[in-house]
PDB file of N, CA and C in Angstrom:
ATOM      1  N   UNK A   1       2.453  28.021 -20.070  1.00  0.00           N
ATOM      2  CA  UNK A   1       1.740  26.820 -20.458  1.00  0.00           C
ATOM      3  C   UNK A   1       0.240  27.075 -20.294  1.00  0.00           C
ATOM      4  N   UNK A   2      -0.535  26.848 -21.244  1.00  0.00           N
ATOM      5  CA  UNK A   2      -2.084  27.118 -21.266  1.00  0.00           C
ATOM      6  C   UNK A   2      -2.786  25.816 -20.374  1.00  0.00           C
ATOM      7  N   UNK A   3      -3.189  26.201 -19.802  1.00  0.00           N
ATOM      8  CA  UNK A   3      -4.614  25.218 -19.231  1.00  0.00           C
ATOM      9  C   UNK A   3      -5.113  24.318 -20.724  1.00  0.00           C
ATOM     10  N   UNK A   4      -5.495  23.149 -20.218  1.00  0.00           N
ATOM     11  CA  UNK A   4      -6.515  22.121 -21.126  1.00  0.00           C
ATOM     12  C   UNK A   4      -7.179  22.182 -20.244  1.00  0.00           C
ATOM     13  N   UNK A   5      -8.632  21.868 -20.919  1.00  0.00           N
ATOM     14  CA  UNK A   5      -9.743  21.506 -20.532  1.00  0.00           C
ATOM     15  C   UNK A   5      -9.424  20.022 -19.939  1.00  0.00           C
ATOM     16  N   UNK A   6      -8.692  18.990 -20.019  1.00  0.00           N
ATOM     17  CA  UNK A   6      -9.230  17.663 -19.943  1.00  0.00           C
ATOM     18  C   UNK A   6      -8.368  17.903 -17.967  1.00  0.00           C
ATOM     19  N   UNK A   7      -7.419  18.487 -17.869  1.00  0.00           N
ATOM     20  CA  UNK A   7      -6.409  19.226 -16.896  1.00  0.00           C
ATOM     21  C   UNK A   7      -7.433  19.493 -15.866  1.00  0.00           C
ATOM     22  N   UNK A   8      -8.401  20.481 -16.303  1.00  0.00           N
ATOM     23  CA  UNK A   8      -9.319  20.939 -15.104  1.00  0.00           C
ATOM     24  C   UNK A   8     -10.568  20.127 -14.682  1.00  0.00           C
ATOM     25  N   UNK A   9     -10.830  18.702 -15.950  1.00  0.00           N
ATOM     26  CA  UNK A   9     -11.578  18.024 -15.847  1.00  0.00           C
ATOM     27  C   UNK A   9     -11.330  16.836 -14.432  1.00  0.00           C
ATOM     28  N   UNK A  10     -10.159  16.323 -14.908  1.00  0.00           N
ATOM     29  CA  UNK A  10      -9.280  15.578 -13.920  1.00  0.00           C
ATOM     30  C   UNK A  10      -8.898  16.281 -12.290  1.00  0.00           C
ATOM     31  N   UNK A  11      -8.594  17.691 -12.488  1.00  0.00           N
ATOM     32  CA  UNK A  11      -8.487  18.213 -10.800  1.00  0.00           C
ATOM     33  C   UNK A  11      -9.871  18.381 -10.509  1.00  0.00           C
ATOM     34  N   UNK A  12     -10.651  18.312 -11.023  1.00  0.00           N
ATOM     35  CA  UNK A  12     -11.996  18.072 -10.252  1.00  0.00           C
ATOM     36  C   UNK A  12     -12.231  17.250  -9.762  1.00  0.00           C
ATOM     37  N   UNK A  13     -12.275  16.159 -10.904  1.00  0.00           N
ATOM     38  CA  UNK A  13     -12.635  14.574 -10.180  1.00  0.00           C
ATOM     39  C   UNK A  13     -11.944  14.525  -9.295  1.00  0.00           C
ATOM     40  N   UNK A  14     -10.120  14.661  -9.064  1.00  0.00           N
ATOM     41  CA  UNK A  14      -9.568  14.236  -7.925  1.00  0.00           C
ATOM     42  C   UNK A  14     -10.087  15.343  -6.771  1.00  0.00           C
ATOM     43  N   UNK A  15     -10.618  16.326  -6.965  1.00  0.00           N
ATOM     44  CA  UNK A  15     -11.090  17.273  -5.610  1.00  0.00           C
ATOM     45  C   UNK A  15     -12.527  16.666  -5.362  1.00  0.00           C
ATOM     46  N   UNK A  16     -13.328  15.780  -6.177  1.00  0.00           N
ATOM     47  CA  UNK A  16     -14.616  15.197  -5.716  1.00  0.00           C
ATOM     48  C   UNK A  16     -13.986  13.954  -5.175  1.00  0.00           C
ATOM     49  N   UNK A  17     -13.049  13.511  -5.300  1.00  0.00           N
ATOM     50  CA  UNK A  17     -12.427  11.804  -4.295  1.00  0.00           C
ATOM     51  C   UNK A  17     -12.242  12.043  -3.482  1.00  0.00           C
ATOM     52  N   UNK A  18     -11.451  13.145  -3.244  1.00  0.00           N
ATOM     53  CA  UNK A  18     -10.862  13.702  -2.034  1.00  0.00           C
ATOM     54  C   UNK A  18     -11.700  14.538  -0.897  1.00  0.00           C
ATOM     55  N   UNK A  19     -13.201  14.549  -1.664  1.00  0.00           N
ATOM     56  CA  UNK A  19     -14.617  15.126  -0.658  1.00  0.00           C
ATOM     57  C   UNK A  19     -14.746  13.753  -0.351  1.00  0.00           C
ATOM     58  N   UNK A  20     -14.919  13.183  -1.238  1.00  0.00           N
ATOM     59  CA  UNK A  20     -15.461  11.412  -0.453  1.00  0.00           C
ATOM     60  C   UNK A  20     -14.814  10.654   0.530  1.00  0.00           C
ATOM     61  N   UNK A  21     -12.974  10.787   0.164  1.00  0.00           N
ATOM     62  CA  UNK A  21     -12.255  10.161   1.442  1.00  0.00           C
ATOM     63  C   UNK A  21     -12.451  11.016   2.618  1.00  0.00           C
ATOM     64  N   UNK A  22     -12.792  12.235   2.585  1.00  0.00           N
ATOM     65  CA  UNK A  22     -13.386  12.903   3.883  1.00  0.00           C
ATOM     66  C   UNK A  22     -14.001  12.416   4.489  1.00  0.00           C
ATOM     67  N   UNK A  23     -15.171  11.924   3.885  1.00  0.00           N
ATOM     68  CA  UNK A  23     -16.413  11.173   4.515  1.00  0.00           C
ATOM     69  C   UNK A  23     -16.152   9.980   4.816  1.00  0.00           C
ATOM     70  N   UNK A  24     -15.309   9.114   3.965  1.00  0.00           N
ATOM     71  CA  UNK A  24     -14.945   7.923   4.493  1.00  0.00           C
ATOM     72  C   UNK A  24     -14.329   7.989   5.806  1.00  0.00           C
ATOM     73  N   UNK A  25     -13.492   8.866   6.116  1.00  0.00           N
ATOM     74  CA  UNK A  25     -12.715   8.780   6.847  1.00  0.00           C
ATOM     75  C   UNK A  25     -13.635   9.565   8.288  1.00  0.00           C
ATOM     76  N   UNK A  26     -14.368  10.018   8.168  1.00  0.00           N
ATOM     77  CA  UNK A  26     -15.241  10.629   9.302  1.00  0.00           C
ATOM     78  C   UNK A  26     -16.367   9.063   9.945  1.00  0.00           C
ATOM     79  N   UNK A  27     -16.863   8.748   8.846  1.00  0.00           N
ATOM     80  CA  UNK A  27     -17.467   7.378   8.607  1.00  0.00           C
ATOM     81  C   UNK A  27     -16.741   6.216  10.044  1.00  0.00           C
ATOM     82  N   UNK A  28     -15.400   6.176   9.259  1.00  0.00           N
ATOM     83  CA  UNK A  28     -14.388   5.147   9.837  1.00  0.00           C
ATOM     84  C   UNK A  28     -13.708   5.937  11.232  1.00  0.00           C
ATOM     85  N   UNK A  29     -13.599   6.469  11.620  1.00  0.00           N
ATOM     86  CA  UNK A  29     -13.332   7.443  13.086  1.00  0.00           C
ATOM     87  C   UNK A  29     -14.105   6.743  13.856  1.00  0.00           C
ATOM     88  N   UNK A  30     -15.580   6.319  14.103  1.00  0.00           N
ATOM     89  CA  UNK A  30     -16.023   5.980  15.200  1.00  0.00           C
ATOM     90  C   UNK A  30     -15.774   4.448  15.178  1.00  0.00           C
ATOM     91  N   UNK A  31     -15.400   3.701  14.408  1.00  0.00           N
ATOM     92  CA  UNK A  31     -15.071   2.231  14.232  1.00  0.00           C
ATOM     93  C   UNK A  31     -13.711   2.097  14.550  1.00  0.00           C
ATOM     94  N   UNK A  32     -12.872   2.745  14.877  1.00  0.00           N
ATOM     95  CA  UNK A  32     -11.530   2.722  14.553  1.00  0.00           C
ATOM     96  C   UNK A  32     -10.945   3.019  16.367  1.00  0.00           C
ATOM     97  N   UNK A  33     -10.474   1.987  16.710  1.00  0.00           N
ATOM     98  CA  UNK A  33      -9.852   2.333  17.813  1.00  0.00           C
ATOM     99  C   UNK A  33      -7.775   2.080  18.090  1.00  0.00           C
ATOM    100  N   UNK A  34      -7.414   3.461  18.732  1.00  0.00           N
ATOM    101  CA  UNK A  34      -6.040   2.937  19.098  1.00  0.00           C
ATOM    102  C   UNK A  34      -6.252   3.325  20.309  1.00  0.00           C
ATOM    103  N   UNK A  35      -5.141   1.738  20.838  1.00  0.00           N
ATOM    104  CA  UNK A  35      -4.697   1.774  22.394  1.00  0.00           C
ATOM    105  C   UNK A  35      -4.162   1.213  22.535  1.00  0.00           C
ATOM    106  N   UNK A  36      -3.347   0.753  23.581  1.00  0.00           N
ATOM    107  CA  UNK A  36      -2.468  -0.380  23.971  1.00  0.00           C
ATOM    108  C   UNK A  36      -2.253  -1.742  23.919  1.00  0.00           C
ATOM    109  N   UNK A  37      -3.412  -1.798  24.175  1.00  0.00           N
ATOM    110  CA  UNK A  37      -3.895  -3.660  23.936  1.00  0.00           C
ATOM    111  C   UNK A  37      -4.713  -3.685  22.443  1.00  0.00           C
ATOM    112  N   UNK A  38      -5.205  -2.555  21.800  1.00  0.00           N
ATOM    113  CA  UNK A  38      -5.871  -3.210  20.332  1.00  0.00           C
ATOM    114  C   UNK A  38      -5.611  -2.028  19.596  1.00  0.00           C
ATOM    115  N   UNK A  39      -5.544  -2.472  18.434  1.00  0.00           N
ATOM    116  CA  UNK A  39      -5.481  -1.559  17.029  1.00  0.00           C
ATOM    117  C   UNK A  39      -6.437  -2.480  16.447  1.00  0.00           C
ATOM    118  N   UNK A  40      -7.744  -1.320  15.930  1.00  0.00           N
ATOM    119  CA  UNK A  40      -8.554  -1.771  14.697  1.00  0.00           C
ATOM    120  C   UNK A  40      -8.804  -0.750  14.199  1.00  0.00           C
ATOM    121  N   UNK A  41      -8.714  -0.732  12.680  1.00  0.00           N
ATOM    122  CA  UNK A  41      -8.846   0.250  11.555  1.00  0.00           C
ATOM    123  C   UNK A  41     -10.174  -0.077  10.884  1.00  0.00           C
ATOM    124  N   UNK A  42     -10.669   0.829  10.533  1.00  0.00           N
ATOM    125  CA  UNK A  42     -12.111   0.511   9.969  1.00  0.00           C
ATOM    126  C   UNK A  42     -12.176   0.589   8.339  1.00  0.00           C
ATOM    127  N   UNK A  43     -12.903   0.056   7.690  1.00  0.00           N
ATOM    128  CA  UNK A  43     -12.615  -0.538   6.434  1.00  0.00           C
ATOM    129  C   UNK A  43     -12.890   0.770   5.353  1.00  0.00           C
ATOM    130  N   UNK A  44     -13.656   1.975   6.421  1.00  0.00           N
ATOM    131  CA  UNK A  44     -13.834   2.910   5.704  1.00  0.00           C
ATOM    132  C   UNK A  44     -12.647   4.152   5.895  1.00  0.00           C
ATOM    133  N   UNK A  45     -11.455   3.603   6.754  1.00  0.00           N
ATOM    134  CA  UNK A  45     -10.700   4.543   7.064  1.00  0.00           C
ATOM    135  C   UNK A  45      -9.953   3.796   5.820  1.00  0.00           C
ATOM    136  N   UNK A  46      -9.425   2.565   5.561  1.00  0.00           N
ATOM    137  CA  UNK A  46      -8.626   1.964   4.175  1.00  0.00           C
ATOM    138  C   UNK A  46      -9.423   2.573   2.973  1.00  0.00           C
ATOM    139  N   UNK A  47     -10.664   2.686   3.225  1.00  0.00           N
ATOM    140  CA  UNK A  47     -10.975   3.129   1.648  1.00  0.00           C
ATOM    141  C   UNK A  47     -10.673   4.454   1.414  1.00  0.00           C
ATOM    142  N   UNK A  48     -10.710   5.451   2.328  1.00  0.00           N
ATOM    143  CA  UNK A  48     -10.107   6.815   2.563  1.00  0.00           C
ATOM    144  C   UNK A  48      -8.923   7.053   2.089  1.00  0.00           C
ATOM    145  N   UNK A  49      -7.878   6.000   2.605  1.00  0.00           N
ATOM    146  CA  UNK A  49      -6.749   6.084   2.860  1.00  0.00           C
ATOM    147  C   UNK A  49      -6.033   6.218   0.883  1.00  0.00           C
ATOM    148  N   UNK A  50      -7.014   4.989   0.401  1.00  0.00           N
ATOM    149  CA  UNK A  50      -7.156   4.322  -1.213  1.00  0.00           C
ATOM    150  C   UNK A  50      -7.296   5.601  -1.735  1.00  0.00           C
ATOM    151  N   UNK A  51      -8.635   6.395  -1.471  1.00  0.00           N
ATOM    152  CA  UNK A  51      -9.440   7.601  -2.419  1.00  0.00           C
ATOM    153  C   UNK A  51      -8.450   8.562  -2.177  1.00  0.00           C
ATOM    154  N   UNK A  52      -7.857   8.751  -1.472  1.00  0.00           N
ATOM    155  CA  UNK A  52      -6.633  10.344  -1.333  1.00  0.00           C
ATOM    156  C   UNK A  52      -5.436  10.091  -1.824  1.00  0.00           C
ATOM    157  N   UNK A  53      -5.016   8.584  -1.938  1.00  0.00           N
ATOM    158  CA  UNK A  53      -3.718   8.400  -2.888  1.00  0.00           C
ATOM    159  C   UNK A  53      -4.175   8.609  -4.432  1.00  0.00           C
ATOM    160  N   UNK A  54      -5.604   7.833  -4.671  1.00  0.00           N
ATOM    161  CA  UNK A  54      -5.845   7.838  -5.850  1.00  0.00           C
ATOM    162  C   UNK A  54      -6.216   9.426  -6.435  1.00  0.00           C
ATOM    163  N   UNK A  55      -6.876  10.347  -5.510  1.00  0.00           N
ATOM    164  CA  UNK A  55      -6.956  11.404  -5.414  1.00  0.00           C
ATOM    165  C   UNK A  55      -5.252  12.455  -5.917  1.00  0.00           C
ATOM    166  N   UNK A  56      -4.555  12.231  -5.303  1.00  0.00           N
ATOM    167  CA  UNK A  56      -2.918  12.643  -5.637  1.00  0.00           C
ATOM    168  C   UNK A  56      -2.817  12.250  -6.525  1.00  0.00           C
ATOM    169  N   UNK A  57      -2.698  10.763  -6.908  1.00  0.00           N
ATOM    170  CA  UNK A  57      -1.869  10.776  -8.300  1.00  0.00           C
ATOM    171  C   UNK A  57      -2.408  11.175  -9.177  1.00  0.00           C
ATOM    172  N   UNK A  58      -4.184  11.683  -9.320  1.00  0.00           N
ATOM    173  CA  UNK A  58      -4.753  12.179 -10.479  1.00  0.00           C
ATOM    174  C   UNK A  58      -4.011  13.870 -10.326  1.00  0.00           C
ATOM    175  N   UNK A  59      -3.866  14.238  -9.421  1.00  0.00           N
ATOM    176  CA  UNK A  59      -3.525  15.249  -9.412  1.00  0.00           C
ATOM    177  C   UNK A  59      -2.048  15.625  -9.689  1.00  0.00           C
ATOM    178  N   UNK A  60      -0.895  14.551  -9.559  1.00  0.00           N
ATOM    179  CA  UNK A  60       0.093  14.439 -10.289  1.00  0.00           C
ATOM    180  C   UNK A  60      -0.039  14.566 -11.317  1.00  0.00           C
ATOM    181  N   UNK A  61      -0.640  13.764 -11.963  1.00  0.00           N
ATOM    182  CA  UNK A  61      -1.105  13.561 -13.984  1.00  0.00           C
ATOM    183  C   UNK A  61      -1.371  15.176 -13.898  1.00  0.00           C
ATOM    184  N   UNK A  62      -2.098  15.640 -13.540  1.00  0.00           N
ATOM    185  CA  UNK A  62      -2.863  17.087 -14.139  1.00  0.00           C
ATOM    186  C   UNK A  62      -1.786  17.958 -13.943  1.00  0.00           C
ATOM    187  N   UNK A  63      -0.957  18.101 -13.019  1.00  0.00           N
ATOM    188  CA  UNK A  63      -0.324  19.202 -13.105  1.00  0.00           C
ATOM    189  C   UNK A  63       0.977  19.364 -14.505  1.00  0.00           C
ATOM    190  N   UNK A  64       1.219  17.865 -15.027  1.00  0.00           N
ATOM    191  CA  UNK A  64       1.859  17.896 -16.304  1.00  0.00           C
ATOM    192  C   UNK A  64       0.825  18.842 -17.714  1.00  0.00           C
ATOM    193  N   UNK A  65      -0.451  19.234 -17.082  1.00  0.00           N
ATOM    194  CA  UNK A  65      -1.356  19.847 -18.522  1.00  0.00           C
ATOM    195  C   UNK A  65      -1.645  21.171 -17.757  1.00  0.00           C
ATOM    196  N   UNK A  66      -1.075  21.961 -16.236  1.00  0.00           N
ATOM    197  CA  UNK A  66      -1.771  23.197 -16.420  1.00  0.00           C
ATOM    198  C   UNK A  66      -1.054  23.835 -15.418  1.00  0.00           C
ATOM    199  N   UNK A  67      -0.588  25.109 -15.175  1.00  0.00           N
ATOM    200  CA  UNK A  67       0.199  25.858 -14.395  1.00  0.00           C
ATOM    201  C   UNK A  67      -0.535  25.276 -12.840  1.00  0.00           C
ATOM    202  N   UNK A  68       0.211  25.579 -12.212  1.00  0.00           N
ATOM    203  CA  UNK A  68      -0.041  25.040 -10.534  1.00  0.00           C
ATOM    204  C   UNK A  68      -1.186  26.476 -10.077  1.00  0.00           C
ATOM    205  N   UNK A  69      -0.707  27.440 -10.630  1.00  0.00           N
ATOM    206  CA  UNK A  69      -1.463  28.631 -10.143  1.00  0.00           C
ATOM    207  C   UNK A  69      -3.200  28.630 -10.404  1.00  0.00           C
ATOM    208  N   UNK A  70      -3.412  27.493 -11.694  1.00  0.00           N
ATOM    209  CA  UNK A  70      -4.302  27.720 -11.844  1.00  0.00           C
ATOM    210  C   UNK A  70      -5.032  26.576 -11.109  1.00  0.00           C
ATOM    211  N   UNK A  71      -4.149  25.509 -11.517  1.00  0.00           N
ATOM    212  CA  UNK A  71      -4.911  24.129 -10.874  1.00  0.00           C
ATOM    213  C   UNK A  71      -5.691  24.306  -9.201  1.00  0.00           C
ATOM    214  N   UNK A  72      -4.135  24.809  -8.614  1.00  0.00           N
ATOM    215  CA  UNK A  72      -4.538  24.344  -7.042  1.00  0.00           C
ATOM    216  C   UNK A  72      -5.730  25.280  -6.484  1.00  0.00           C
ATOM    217  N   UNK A  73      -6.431  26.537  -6.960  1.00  0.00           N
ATOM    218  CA  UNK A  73      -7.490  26.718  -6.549  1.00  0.00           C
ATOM    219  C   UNK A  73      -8.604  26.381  -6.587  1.00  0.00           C
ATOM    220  N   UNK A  74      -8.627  25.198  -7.690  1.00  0.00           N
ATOM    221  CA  UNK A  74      -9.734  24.500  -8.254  1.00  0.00           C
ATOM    222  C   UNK A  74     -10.141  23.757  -6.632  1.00  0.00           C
ATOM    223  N   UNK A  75      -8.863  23.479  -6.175  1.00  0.00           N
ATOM    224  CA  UNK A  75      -9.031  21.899  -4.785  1.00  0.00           C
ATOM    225  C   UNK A  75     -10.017  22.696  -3.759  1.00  0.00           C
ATOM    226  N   UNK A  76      -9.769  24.035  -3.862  1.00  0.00           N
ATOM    227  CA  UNK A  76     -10.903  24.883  -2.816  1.00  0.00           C
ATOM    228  C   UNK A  76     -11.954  24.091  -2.939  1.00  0.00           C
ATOM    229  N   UNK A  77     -12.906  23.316  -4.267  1.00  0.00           N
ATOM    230  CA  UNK A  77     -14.146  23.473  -3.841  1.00  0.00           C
ATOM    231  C   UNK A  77     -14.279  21.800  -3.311  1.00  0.00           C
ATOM    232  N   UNK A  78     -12.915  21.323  -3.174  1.00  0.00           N
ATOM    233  CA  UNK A  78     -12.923  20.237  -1.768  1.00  0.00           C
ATOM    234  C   UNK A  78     -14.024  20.952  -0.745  1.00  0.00           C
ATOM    235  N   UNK A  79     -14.236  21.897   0.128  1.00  0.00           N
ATOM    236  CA  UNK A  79     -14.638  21.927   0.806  1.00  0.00           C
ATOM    237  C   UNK A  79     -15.938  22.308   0.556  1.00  0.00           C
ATOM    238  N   UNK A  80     -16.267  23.336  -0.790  1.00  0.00           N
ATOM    239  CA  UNK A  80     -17.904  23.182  -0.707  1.00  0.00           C
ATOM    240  C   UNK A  80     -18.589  21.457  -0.672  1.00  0.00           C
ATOM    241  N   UNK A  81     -17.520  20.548  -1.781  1.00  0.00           N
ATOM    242  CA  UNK A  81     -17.622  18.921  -1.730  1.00  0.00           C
ATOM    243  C   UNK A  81     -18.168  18.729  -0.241  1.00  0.00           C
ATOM    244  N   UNK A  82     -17.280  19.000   0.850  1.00  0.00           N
ATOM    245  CA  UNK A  82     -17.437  18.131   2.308  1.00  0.00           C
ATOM    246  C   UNK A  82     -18.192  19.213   2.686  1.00  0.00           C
ATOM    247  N   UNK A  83     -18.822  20.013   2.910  1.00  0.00           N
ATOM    248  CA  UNK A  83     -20.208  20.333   3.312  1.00  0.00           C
ATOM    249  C   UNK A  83     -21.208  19.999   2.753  1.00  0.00           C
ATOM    250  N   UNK A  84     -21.258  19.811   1.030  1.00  0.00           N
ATOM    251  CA  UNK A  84     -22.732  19.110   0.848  1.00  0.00           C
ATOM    252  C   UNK A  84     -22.608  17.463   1.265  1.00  0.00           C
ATOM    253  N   UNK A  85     -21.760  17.217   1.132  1.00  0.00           N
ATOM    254  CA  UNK A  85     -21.531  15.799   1.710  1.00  0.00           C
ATOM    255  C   UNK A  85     -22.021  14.868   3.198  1.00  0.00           C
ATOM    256  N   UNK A  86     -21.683  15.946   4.225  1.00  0.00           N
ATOM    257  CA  UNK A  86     -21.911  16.456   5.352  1.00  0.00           C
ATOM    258  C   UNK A  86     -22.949  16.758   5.362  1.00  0.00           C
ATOM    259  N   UNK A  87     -23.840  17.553   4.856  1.00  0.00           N
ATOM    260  CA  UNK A  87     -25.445  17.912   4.964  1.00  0.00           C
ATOM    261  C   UNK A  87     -26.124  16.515   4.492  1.00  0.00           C
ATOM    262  N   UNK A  88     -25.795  16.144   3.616  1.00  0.00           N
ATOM    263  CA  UNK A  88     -26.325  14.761   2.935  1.00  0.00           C
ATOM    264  C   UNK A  88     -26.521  13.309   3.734  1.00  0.00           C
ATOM    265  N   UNK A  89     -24.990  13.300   4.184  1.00  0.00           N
ATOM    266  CA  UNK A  89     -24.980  11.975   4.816  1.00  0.00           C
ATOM    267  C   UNK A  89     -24.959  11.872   6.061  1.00  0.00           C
ATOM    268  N   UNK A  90     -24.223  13.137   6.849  1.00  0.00           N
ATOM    269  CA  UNK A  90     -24.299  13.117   8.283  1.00  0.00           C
ATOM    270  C   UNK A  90     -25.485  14.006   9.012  1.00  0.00           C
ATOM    271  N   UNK A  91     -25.780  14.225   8.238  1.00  0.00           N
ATOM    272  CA  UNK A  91     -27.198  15.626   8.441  1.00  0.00           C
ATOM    273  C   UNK A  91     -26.323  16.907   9.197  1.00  0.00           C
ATOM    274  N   UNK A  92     -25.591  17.418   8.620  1.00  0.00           N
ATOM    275  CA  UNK A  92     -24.735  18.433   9.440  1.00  0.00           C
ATOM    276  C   UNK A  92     -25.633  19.597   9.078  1.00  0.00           C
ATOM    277  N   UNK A  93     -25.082  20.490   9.715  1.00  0.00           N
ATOM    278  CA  UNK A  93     -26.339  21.834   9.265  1.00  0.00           C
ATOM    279  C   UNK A  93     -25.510  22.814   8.348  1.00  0.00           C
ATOM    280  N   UNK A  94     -25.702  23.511   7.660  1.00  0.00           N
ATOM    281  CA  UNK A  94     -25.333  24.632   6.965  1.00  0.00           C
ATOM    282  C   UNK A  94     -25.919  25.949   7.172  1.00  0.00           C
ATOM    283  N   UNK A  95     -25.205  26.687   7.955  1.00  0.00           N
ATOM    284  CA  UNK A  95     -25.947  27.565   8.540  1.00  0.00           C
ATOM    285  C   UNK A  95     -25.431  28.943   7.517  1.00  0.00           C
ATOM    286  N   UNK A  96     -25.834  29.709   7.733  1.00  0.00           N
ATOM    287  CA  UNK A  96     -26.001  31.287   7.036  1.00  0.00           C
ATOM    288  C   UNK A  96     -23.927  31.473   7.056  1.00  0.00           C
ATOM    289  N   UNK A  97     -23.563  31.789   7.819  1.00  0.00           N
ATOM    290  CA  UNK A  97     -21.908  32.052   7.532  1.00  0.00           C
ATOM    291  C   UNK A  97     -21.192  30.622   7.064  1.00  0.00           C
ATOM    292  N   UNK A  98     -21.887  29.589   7.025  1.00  0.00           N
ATOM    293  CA  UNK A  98     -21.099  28.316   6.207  1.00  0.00           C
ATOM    294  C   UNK A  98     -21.437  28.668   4.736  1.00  0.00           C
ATOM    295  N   UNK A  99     -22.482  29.024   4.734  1.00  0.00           N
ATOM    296  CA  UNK A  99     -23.411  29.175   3.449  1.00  0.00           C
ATOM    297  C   UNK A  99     -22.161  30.426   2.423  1.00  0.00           C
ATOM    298  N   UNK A 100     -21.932  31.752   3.307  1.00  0.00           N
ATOM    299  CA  UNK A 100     -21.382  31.922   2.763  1.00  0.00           C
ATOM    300  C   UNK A 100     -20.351  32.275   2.310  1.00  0.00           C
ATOM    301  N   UNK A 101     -19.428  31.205   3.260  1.00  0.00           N
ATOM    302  CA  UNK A 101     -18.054  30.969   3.124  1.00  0.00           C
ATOM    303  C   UNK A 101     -18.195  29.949   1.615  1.00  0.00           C
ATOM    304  N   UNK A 102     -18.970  28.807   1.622  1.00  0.00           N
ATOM    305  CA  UNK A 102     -19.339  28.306   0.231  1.00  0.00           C
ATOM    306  C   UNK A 102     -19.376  29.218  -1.071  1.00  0.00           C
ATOM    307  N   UNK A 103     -20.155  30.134  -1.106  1.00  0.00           N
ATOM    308  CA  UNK A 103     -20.642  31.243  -1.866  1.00  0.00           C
ATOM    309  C   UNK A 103     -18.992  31.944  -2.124  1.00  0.00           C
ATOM    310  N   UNK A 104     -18.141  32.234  -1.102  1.00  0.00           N
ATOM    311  CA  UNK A 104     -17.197  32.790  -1.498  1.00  0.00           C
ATOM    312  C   UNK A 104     -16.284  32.207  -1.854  1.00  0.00           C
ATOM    313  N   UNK A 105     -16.404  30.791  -1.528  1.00  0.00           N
ATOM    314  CA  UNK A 105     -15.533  29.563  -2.131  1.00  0.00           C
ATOM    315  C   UNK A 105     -15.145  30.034  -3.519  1.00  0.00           C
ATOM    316  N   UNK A 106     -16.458  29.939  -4.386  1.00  0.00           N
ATOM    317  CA  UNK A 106     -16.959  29.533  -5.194  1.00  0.00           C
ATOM    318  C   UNK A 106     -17.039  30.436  -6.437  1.00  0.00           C
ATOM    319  N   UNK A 107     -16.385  31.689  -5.804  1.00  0.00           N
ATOM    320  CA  UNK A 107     -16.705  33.279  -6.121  1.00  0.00           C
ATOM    321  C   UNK A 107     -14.930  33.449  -6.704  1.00  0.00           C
ATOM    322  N   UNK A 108     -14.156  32.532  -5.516  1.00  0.00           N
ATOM    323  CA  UNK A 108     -13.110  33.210  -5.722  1.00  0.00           C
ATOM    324  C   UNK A 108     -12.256  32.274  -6.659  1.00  0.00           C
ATOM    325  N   UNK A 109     -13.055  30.926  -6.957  1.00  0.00           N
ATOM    326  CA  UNK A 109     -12.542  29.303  -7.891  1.00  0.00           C
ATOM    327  C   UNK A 109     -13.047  30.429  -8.971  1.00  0.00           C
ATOM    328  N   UNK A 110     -13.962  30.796  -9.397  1.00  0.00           N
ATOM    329  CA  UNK A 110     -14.605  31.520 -10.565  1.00  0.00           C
ATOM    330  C   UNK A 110     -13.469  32.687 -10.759  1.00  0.00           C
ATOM    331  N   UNK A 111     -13.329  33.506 -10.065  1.00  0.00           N
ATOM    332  CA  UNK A 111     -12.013  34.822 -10.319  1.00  0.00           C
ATOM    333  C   UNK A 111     -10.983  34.210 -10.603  1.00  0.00           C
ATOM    334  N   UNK A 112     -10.366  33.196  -9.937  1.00  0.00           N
ATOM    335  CA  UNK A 112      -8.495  32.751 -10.621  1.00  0.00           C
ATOM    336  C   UNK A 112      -8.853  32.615 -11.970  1.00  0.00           C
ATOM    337  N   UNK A 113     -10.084  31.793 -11.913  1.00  0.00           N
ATOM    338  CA  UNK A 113      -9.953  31.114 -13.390  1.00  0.00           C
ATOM    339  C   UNK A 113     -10.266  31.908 -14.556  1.00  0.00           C
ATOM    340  N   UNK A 114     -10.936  33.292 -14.050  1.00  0.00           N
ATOM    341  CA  UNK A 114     -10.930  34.397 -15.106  1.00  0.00           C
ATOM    342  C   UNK A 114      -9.406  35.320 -15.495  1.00  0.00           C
ATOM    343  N   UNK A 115      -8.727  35.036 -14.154  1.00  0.00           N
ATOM    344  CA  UNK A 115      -7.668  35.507 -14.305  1.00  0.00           C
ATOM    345  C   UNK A 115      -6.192  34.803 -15.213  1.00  0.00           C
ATOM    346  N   UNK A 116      -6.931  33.680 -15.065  1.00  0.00           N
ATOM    347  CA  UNK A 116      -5.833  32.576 -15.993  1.00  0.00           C
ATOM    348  C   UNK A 116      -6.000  32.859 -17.767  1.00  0.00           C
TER     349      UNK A 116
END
């Protein structure tokens, strides 16, 4: 089965939701307490919870338009996503071996897809 373009368009978007429910969900961690006497969930841990289902089922849809081999390395650049994300909103640092674990992210999303 050949890859579509609209296939790799869609596992992106769902690998850019799925950088954002990261953040939501890092966001909602310090609001969010369990213990004995209280449960409170923070409104950014529900929106997390929303963006990674909605995140899956786009990624259900896509795998009906493109081999799994090719799709699921695309989700790698989930994580270049949550480091610029992370530099952006939480001021995290990106240091020289994050940098280029990114770089090789990014190296090796580029090789499957030459190989497909």
């Amino acid at each position: 089965m050949p890859t579509e373009l609209w296939a790799v368009a869609v596992v992106l978007l769902a690998t850019g939701l799925a950088a954002v429910a990261a953040l939501f969900l890092k966001w909602g961690a310090g609001e969010t307490c369990f213990s004995l006497r209280q449960l409170r969930v923070s409104r950014w841990v529900y929106g997390s919870i929303g963006l990674y289902l909605l995140s899956s089922l786009l990624f259900l849809v896509v795998l009906l338009g493109a081999q799994l081999s090719t799709l699921l390395p695309l989700t790698a650049l989930e994580y270049v996503g949550i480091a610029l994300l992370g530099r952006r909103f939480l001021d995290e640092r990106i240091g020289v071996v994050k940098l280029a674990g990114i770089f090789l992210i990014v190296v090796g999303v580029f090789l499957v897809g030459l190989g497909s």
